[in-house]
PDB file of N, CA and C in Angstrom:
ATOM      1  N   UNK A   1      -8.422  17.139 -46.924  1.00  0.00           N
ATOM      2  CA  UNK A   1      -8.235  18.483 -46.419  1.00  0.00           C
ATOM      3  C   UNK A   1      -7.974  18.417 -44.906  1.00  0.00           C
ATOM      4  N   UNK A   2      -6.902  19.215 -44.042  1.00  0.00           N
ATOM      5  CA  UNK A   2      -6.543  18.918 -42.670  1.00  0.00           C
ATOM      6  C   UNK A   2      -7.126  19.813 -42.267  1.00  0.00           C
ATOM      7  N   UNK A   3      -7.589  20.012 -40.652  1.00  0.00           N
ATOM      8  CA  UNK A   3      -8.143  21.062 -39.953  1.00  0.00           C
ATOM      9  C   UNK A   3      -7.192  22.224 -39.814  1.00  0.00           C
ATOM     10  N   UNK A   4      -7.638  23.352 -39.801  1.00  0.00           N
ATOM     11  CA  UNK A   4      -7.202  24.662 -39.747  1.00  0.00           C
ATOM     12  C   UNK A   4      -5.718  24.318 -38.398  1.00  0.00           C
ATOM     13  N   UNK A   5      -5.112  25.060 -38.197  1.00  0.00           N
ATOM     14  CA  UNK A   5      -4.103  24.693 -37.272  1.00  0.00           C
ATOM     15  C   UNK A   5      -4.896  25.658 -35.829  1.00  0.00           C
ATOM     16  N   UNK A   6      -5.640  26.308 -35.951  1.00  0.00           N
ATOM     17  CA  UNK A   6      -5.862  26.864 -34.439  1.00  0.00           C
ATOM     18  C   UNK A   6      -6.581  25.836 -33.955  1.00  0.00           C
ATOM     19  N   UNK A   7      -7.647  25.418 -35.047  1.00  0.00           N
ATOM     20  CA  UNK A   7      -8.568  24.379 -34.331  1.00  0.00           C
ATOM     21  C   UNK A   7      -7.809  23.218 -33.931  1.00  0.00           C
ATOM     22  N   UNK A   8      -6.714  22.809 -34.498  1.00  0.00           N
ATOM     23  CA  UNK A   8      -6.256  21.905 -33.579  1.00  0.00           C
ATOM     24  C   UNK A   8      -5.256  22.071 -32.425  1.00  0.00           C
ATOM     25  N   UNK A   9      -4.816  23.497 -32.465  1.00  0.00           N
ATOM     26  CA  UNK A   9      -4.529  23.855 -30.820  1.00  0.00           C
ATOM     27  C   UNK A   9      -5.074  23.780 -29.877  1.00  0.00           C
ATOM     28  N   UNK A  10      -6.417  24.179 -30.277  1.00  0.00           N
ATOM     29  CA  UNK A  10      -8.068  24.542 -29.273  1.00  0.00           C
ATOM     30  C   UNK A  10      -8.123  23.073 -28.918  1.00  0.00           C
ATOM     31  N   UNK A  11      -8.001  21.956 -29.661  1.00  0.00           N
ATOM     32  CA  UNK A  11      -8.458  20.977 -29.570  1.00  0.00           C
ATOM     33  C   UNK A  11      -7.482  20.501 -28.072  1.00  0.00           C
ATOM     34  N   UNK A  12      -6.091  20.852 -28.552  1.00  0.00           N
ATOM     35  CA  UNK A  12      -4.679  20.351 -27.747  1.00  0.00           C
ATOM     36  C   UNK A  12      -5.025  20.730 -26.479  1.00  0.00           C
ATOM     37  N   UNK A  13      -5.749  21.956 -26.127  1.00  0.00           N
ATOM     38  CA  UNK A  13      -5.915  22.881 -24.537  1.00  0.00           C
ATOM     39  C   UNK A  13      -7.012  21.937 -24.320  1.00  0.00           C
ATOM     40  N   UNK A  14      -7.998  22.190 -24.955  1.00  0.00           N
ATOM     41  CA  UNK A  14      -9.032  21.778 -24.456  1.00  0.00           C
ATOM     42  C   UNK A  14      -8.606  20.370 -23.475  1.00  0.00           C
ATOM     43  N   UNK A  15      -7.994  19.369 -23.736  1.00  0.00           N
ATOM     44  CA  UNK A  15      -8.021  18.332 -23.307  1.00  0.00           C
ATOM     45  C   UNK A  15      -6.712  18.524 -22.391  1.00  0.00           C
ATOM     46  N   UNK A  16      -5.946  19.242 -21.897  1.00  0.00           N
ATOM     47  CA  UNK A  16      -5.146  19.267 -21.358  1.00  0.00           C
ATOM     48  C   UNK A  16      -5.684  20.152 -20.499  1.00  0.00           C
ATOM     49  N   UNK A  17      -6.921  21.270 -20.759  1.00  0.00           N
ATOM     50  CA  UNK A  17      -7.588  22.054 -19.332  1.00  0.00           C
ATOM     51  C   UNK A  17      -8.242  20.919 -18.557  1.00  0.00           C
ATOM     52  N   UNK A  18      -8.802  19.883 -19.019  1.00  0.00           N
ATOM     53  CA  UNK A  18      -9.992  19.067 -18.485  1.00  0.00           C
ATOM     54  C   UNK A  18      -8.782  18.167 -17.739  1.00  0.00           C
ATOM     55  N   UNK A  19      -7.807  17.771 -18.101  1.00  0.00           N
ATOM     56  CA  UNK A  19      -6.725  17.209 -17.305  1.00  0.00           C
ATOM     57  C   UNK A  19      -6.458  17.822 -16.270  1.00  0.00           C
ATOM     58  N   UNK A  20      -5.820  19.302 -16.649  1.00  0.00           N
ATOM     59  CA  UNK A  20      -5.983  19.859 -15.197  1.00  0.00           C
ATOM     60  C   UNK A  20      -6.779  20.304 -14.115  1.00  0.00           C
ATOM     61  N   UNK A  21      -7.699  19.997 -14.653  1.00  0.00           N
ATOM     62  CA  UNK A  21      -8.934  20.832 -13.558  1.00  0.00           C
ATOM     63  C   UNK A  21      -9.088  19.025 -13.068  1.00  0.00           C
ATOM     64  N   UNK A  22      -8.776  17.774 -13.761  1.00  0.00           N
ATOM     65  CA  UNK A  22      -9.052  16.587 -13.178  1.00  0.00           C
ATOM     66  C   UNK A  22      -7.819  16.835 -11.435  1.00  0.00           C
ATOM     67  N   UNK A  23      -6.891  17.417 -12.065  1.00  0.00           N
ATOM     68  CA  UNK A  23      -5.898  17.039 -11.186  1.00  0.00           C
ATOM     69  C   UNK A  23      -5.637  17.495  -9.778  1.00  0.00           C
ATOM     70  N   UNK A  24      -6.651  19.125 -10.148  1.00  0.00           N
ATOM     71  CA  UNK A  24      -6.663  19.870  -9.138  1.00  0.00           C
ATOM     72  C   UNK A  24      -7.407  19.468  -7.818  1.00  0.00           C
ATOM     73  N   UNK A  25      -8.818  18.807  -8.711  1.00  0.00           N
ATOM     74  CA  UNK A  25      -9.777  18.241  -7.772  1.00  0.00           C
ATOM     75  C   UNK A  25      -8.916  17.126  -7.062  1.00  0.00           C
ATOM     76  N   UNK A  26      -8.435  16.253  -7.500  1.00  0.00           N
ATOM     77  CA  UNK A  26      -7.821  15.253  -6.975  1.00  0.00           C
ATOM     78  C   UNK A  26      -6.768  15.709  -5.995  1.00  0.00           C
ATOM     79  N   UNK A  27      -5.696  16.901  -5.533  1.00  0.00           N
ATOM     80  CA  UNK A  27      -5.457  16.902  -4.958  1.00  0.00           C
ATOM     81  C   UNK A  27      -5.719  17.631  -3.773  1.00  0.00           C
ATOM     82  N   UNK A  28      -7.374  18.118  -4.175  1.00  0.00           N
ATOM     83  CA  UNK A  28      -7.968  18.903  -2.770  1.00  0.00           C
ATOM     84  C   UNK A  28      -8.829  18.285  -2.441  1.00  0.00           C
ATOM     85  N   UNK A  29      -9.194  16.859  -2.698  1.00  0.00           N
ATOM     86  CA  UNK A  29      -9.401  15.789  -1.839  1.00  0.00           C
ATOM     87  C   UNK A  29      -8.470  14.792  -1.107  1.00  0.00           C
ATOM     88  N   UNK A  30      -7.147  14.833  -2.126  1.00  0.00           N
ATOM     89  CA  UNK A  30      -5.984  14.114  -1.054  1.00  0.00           C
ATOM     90  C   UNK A  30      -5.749  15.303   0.119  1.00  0.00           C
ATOM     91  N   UNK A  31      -5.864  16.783   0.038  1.00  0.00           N
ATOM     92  CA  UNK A  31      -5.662  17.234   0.869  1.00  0.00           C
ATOM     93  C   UNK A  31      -6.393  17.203   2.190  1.00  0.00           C
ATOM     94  N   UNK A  32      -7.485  17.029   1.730  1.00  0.00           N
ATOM     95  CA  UNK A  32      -8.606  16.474   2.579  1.00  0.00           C
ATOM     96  C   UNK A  32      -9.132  15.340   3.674  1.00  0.00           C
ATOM     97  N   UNK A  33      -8.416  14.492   2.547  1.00  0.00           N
ATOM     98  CA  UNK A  33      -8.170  13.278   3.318  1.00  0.00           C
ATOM     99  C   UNK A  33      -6.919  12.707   4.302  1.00  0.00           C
ATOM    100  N   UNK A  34      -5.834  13.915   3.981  1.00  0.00           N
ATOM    101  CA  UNK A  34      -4.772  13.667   5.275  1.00  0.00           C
ATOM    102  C   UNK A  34      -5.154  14.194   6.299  1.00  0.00           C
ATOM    103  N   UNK A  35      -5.839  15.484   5.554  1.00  0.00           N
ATOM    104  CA  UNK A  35      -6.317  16.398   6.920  1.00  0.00           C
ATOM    105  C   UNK A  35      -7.219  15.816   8.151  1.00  0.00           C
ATOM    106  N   UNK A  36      -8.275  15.138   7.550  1.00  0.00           N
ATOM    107  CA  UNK A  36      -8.965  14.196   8.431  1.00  0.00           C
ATOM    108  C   UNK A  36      -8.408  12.951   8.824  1.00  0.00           C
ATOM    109  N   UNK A  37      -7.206  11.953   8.604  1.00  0.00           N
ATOM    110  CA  UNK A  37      -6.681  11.150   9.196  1.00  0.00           C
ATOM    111  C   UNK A  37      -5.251  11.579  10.079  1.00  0.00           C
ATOM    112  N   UNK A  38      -4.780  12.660  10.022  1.00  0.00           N
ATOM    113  CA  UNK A  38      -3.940  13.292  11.053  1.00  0.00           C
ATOM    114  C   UNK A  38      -3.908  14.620  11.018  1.00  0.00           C
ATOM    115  N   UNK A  39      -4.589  15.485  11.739  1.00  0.00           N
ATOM    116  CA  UNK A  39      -5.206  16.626  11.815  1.00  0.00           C
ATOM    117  C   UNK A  39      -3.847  17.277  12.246  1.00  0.00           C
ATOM    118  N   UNK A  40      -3.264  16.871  13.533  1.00  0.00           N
ATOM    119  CA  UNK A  40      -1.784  17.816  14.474  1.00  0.00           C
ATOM    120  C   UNK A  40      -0.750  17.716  13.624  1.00  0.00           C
ATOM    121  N   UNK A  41      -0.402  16.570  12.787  1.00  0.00           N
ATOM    122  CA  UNK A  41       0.794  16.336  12.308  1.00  0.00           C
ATOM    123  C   UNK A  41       0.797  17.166  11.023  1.00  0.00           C
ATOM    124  N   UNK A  42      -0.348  17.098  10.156  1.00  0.00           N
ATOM    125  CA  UNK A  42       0.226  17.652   8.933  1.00  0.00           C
ATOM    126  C   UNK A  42      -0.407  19.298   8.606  1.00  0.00           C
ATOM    127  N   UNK A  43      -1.243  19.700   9.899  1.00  0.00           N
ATOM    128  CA  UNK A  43      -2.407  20.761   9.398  1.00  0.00           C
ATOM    129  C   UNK A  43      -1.293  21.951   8.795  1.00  0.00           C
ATOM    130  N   UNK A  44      -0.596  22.126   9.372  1.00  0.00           N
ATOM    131  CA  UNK A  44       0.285  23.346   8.633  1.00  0.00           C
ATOM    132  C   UNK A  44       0.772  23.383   7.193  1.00  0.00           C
ATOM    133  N   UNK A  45       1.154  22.220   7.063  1.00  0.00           N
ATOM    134  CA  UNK A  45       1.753  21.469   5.550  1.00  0.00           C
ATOM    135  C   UNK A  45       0.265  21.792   4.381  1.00  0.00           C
ATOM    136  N   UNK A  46      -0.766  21.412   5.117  1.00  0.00           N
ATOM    137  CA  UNK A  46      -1.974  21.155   4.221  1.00  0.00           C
ATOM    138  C   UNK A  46      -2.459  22.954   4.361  1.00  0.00           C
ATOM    139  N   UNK A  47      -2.272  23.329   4.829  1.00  0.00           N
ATOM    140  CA  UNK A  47      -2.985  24.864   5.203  1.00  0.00           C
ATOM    141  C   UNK A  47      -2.052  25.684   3.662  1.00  0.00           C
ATOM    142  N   UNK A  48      -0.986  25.144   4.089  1.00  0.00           N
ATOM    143  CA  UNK A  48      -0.535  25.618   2.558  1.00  0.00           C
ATOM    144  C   UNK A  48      -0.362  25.114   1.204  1.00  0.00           C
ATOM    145  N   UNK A  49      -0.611  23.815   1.076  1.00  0.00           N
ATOM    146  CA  UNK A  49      -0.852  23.692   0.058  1.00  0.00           C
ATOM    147  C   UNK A  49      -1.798  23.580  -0.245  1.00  0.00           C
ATOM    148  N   UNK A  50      -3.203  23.526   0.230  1.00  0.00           N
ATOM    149  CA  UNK A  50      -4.239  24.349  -0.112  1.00  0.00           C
ATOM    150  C   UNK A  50      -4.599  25.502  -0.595  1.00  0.00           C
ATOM    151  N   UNK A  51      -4.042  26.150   0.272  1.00  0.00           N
ATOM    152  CA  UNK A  51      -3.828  28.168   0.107  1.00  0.00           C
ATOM    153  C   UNK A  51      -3.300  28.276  -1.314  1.00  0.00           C
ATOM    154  N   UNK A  52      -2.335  27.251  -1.649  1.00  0.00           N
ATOM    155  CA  UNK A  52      -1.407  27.469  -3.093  1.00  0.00           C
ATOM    156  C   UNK A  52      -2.544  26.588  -4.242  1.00  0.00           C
ATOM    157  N   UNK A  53      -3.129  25.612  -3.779  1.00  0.00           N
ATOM    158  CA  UNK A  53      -4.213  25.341  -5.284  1.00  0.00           C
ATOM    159  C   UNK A  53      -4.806  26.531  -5.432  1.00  0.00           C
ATOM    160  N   UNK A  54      -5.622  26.970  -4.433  1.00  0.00           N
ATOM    161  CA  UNK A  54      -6.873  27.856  -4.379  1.00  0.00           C
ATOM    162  C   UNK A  54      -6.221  29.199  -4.503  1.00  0.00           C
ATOM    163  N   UNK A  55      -5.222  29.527  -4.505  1.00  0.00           N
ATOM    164  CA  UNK A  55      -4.993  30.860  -4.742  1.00  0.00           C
ATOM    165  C   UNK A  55      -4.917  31.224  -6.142  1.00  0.00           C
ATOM    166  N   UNK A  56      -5.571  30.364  -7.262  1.00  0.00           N
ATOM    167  CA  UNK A  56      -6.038  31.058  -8.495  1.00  0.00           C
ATOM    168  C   UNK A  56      -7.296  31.033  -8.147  1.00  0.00           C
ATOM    169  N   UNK A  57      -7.608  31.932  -9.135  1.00  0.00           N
ATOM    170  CA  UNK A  57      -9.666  32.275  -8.618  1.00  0.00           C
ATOM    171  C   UNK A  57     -10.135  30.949  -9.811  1.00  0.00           C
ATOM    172  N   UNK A  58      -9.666  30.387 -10.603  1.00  0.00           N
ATOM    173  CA  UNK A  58     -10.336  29.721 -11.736  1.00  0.00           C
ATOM    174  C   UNK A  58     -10.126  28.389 -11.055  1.00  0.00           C
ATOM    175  N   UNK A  59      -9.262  27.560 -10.240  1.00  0.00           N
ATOM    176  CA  UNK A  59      -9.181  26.183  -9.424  1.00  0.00           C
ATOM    177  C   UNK A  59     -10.296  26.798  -8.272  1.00  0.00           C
ATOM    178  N   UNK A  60     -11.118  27.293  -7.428  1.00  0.00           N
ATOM    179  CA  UNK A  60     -11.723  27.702  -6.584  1.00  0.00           C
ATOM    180  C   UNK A  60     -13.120  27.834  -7.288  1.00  0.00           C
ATOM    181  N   UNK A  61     -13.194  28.344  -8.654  1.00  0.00           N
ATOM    182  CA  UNK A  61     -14.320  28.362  -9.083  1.00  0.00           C
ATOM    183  C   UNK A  61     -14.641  26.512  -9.923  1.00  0.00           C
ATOM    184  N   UNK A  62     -13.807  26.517 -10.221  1.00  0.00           N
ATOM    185  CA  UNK A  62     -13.447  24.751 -10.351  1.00  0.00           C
ATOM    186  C   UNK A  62     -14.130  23.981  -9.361  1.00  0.00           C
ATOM    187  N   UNK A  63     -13.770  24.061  -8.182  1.00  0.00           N
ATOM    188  CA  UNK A  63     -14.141  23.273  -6.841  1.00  0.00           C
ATOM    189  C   UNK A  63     -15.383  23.246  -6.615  1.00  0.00           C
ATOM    190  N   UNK A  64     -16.072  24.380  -6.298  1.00  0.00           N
ATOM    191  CA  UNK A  64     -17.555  25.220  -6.317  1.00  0.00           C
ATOM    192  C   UNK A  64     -18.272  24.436  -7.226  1.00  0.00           C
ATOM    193  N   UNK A  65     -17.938  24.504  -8.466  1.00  0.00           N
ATOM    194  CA  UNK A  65     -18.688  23.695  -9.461  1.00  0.00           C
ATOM    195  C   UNK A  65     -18.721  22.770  -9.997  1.00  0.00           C
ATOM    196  N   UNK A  66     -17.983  21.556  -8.924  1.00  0.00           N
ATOM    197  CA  UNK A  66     -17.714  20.384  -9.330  1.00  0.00           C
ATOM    198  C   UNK A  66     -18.794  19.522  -8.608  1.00  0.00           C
TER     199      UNK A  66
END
């Protein structure tokens, strides 16, 4: 007998949310880490792509609770 087909959609997100929330973190620590090894050169570059992870409320509540 095969699993219902939603449950294996649920299954498909599920592991592709936990991917992305891996990915997000990862790049608001690379953001982090340019920021602190050249602060003048890139702060504008990083000011926004920061602003653009964090401007969903669910990557921000992500961060908070990591």
């Amino acid at each position: 007998m095969s699993k219902p087909l939603n449950e294996e959609i649920f299954v498909e997100f599920k592991s592709d949310l936990a991917e992305r929330k891996n990915e997000v973190l990862l790049q608001v620590l690379e953001l982090l880490e340019t920021f602190r090894s050249d602060k003048n050169e890139k702060m504008a570059r990083i000011s926004s792509e920061l602003t653009e992870i964090l401007e969903n409320e669910e990557n921000l509540e992500k961060i908070l609770n990591a």
